[in-house]
Protein backbone atom coordinates (compact mmCIF):
# COMPACT_ATOMS: atom_id res chain seq x y z
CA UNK A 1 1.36 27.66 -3.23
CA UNK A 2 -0.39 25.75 -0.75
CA UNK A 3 -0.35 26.27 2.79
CA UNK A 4 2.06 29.06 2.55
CA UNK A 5 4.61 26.21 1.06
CA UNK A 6 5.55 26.49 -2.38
CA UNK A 7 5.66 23.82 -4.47
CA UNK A 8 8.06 23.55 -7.59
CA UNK A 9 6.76 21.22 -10.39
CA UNK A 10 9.27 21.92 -12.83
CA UNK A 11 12.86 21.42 -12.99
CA UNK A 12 15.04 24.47 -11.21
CA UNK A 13 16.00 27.08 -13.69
CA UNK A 14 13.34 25.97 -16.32
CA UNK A 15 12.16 28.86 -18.22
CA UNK A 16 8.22 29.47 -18.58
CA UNK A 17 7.18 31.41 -21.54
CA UNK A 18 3.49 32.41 -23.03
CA UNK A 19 2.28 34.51 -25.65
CA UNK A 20 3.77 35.67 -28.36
CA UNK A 21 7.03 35.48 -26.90
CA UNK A 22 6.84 31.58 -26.67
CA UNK A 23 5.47 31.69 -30.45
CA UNK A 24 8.45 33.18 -31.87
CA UNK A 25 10.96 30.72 -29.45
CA UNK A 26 9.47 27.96 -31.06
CA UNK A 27 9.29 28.98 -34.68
CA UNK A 28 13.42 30.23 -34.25
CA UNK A 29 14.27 26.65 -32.96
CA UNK A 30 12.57 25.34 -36.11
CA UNK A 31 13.89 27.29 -38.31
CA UNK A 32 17.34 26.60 -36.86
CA UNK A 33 16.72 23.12 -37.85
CA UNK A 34 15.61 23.57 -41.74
CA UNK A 35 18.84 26.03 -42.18
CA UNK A 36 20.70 22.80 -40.96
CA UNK A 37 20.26 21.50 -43.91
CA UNK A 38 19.42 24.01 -46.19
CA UNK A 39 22.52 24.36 -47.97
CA UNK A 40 22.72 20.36 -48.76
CA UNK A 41 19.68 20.40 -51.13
CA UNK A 42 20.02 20.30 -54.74
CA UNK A 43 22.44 19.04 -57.18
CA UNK A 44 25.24 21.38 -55.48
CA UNK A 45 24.37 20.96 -52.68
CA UNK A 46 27.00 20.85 -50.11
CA UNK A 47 28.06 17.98 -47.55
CA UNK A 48 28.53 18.01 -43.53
CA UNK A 49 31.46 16.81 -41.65
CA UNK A 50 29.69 15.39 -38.21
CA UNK A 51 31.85 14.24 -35.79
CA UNK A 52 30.37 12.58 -32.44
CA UNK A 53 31.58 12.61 -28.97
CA UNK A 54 33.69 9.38 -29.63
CA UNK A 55 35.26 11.31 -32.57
CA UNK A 56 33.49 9.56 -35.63
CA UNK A 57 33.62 11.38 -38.85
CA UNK A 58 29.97 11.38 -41.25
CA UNK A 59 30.56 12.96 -44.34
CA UNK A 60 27.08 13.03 -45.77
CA UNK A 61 24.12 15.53 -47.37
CA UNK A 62 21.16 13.30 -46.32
CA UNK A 63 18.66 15.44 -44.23
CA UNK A 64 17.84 12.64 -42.24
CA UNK A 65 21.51 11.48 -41.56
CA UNK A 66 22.06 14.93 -40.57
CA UNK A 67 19.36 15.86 -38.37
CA UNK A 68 20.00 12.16 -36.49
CA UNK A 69 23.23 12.88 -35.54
CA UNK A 70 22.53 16.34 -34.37
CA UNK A 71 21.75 16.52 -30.28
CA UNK A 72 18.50 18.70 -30.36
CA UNK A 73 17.08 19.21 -26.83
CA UNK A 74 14.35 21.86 -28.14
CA UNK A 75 11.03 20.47 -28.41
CA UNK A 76 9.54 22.23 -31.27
CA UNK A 77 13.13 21.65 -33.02
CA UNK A 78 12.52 17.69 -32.43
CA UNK A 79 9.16 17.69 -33.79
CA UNK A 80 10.65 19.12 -37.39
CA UNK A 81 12.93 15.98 -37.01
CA UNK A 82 10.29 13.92 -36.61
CA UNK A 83 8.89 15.15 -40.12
CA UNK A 84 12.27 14.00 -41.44
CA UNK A 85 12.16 10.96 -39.77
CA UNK A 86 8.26 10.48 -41.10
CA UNK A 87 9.34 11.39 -44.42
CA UNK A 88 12.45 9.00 -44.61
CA UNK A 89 9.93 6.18 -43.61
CA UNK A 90 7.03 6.51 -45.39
CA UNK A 91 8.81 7.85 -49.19
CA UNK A 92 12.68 7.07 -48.37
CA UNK A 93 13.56 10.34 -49.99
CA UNK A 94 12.75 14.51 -49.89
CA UNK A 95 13.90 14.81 -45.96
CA UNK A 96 15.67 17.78 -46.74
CA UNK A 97 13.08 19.23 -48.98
CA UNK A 98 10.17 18.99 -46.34
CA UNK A 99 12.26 20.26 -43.59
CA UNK A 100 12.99 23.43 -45.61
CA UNK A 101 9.32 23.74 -46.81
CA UNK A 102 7.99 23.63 -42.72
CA UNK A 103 10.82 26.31 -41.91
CA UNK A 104 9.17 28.62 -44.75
CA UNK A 105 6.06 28.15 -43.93
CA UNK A 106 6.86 28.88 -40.53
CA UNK A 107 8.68 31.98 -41.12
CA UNK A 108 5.84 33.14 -43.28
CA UNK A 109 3.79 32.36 -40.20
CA UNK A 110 5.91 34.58 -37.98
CA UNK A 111 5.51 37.49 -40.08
CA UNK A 112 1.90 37.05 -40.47
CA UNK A 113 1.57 36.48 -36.71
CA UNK A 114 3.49 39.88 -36.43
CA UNK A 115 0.75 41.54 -38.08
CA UNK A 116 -2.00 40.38 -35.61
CA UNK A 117 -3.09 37.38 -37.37
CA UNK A 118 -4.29 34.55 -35.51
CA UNK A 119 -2.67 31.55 -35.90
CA UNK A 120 -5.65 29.56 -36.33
CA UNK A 121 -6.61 31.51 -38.98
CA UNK A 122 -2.71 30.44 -40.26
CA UNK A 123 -3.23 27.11 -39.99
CA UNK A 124 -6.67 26.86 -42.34
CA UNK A 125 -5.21 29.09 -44.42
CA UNK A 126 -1.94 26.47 -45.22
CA UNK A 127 -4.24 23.91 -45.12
CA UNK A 128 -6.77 25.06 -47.63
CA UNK A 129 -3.17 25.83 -49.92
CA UNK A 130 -1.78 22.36 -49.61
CA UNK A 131 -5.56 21.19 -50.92
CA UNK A 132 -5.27 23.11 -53.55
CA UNK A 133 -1.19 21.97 -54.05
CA UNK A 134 -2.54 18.52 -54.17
CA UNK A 135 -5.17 18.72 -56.45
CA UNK A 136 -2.77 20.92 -58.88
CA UNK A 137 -0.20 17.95 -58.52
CA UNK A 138 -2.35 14.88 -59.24
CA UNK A 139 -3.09 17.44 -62.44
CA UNK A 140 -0.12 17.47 -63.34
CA UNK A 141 0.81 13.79 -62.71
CA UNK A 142 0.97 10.83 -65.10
CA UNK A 143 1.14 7.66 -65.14
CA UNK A 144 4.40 5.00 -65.52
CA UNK A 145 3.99 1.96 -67.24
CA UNK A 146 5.71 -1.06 -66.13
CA UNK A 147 7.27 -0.70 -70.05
CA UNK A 148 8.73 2.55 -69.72
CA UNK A 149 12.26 1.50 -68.70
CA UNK A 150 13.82 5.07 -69.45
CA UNK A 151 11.29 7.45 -67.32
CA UNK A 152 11.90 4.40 -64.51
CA UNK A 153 15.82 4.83 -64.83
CA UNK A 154 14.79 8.67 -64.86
CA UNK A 155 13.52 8.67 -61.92
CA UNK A 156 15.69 6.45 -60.23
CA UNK A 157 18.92 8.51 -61.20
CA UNK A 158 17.10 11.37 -59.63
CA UNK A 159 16.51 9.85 -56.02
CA UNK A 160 20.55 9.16 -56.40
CA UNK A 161 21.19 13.02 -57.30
CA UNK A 162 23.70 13.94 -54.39
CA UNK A 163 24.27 10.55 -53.32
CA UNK A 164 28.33 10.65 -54.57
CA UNK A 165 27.59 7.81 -56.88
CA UNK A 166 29.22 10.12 -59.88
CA UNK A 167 29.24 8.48 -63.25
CA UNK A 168 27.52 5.35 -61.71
CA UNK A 169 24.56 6.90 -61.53
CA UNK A 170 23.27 4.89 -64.75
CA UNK A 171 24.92 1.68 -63.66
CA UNK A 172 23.09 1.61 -60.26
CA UNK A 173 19.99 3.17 -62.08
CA UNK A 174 19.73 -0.14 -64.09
CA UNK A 175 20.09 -2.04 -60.89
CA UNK A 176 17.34 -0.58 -59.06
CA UNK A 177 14.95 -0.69 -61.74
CA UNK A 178 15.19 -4.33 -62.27
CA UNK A 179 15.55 -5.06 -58.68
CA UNK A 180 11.57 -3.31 -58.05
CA UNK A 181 10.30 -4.82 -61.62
CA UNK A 182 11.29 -8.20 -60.14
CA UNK A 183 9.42 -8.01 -57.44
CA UNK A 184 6.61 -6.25 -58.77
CA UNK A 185 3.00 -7.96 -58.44
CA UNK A 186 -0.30 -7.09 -59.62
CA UNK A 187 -3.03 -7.67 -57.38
CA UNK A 188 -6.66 -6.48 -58.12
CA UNK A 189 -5.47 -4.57 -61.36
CA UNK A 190 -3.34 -2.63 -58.83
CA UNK A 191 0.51 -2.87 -58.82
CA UNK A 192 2.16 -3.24 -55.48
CA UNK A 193 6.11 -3.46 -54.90
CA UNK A 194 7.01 -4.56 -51.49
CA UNK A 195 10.21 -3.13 -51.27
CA UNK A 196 10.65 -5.47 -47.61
CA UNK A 197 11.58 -8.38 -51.05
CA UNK A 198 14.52 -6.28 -51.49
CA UNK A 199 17.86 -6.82 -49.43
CA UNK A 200 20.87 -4.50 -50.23
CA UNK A 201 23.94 -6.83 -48.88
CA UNK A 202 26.85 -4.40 -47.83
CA UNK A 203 30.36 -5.56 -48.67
CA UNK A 204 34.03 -3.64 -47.69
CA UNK A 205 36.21 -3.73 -50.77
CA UNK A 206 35.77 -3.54 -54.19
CA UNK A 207 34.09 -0.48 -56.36
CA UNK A 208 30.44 0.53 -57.07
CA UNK A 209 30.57 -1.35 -60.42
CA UNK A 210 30.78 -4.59 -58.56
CA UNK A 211 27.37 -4.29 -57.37
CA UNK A 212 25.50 -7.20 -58.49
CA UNK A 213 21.72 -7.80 -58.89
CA UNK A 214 20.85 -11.58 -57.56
CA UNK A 215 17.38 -13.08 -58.21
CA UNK A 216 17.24 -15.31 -55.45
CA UNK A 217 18.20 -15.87 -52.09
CA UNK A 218 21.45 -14.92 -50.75
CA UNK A 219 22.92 -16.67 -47.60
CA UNK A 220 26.01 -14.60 -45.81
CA UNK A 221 27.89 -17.73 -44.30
CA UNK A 222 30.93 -18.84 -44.67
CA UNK A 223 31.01 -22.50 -46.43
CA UNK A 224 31.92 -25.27 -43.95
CA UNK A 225 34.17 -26.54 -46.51
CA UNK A 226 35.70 -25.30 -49.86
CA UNK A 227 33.89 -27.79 -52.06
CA UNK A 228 30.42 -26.88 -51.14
CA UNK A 229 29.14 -24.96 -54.17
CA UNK A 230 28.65 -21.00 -54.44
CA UNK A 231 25.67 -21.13 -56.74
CA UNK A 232 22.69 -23.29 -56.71
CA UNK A 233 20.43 -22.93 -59.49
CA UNK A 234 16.55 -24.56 -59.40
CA UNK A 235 17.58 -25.27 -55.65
CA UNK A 236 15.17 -27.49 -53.60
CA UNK A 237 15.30 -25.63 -49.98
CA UNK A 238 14.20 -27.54 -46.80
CA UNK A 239 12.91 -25.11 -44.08
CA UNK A 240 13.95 -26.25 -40.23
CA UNK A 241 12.25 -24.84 -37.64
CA UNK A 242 14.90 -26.45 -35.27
CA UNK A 243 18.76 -27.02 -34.95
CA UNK A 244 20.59 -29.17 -36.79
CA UNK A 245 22.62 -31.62 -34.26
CA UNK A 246 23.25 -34.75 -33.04
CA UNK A 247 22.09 -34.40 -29.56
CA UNK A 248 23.48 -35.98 -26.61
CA UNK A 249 21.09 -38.76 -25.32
CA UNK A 250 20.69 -37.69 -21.15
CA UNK A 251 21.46 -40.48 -19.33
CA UNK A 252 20.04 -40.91 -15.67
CA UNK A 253 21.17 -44.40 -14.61
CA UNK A 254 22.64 -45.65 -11.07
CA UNK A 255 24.42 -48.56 -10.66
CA UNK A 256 24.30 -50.03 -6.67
CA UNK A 257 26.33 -53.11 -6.37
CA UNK A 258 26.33 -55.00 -2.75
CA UNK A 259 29.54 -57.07 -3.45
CA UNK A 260 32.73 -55.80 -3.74
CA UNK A 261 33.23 -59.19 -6.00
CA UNK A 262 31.21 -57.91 -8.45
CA UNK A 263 33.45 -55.19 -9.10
CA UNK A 264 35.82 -57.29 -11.15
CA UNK A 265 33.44 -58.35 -13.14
């Protein structure tokens, strides 16, 4: 109010709440979000049919997929994307699994909140749990050698679980493991993979057995003519910073002449 006027900030219609009111809003639209994709995880899991306003059809049981092409307006329900989204980026797998784990803590929250607990108290309590998760967990964890082709190709075939690659799940395994090996490096006595070495080249046609692993460089280009090779082994590769071209040579001349007699000439 000022001067008697009043003065709207927000948007007409927009709802204010506070307290525990707003508390619970936010930890339903969360929890909205994990039982998305709750019945996707696992190895029968289920898929979703999404179809967007232009009509396209996703068949998929990715978390991330899912909660992409879902149109989320709440704010607290776009933060639990986010997670997913942080999750996809930083491992590349377990969307689903961390959704689901923030919508159970969250509805453990509510029920605790329920009971007059504060939620800072909450918050220290989860954190001083996942300390204690982590610590059980590097416990419990061992490491791979470089060697140990099997628990590799075990733990590749589990990132696929749910993917629809069926009884190519081995196959691909195989591929992937010698894809990161080749790229592998050791630096300081610490091994790195930069998976950024890696390019997965998309082709229509063809099955899943066709996939091919290629050490080397692959260039997606037509060739200018049907004689030009398709493999170059021990290649010697020139790197242009510029076009290749014949350019035109700019020509800025004027010819005056003074007598028509010389135009014959």
């Amino acid at each position: 109010m000022m001067g008697g006027q009043q003065i709207i900030i927000l948007k007409e219609g927009t709802e204010r709440e506070k307290g525990k009111g707003a508390v619970f809003n936010n930890i339903a639209a969360a929890r909205a979000v994990a039982d998305a994709v709750k019945s996707t995880l696992g190895p029968k899991g289920m898929d979703k049919m999404l179809v967007d306003s232009l009509g396209d059809v996703t068949i998929t049981n990715d978390g991330v997929t899912i909660l992409k092409e879902i149109e989320i307006e709440h704010p607290t329900a776009k933060m639990l994307v986010e997670v997913a989204k942080t999750q996809d980026d930083e491992v590349g797998d377990g969307t689903t699994s961390a959704v689901i784990l923030a919508g159970e803590l969250l509805k453990e929250a509510e029920s605790l909140i329920e009971q007059e607990v504060h939620p800072t108290l909450i918050v220290n309590g989860y954190r001083m749990a996942a300390a204690e998760a982590v610590k059980l967990l590097r416990e419990l964890a061992f490491a791979v050698k470089r060697t140990d082709k099997e628990t590799l190709r075990s733990i590749a075939r589990t990132a696929m679980s749910g993917r629809s690659v069926g009884t190519n799940a081995n196959f691909l395994a195989d591929i992937a493991v010698d894809a990161v090996q080749a790229i592998v490096e050791e630096v300081a006595s610490e091994v790195r993979a930069d998976v950024d070495n890696i390019l997965v080249q998309k082709k229509h046609g063809g099955n899943l057995t066709d996939t091919t692993l290629i050490d080397g460089i692959v260039l997606d280009k037509e060739r200018v003519h049907p004689r030009m090779a398709k493999f170059v082994r021990d290649a010697k590769i020139a790197l242009i910073n510029r076009a290749l071209e014949v350019k035109k040579t700019e020509v800025n001349e004027e010819i005056r002449i003074r007598d028509p007699a010389k135009l014959q000439m």
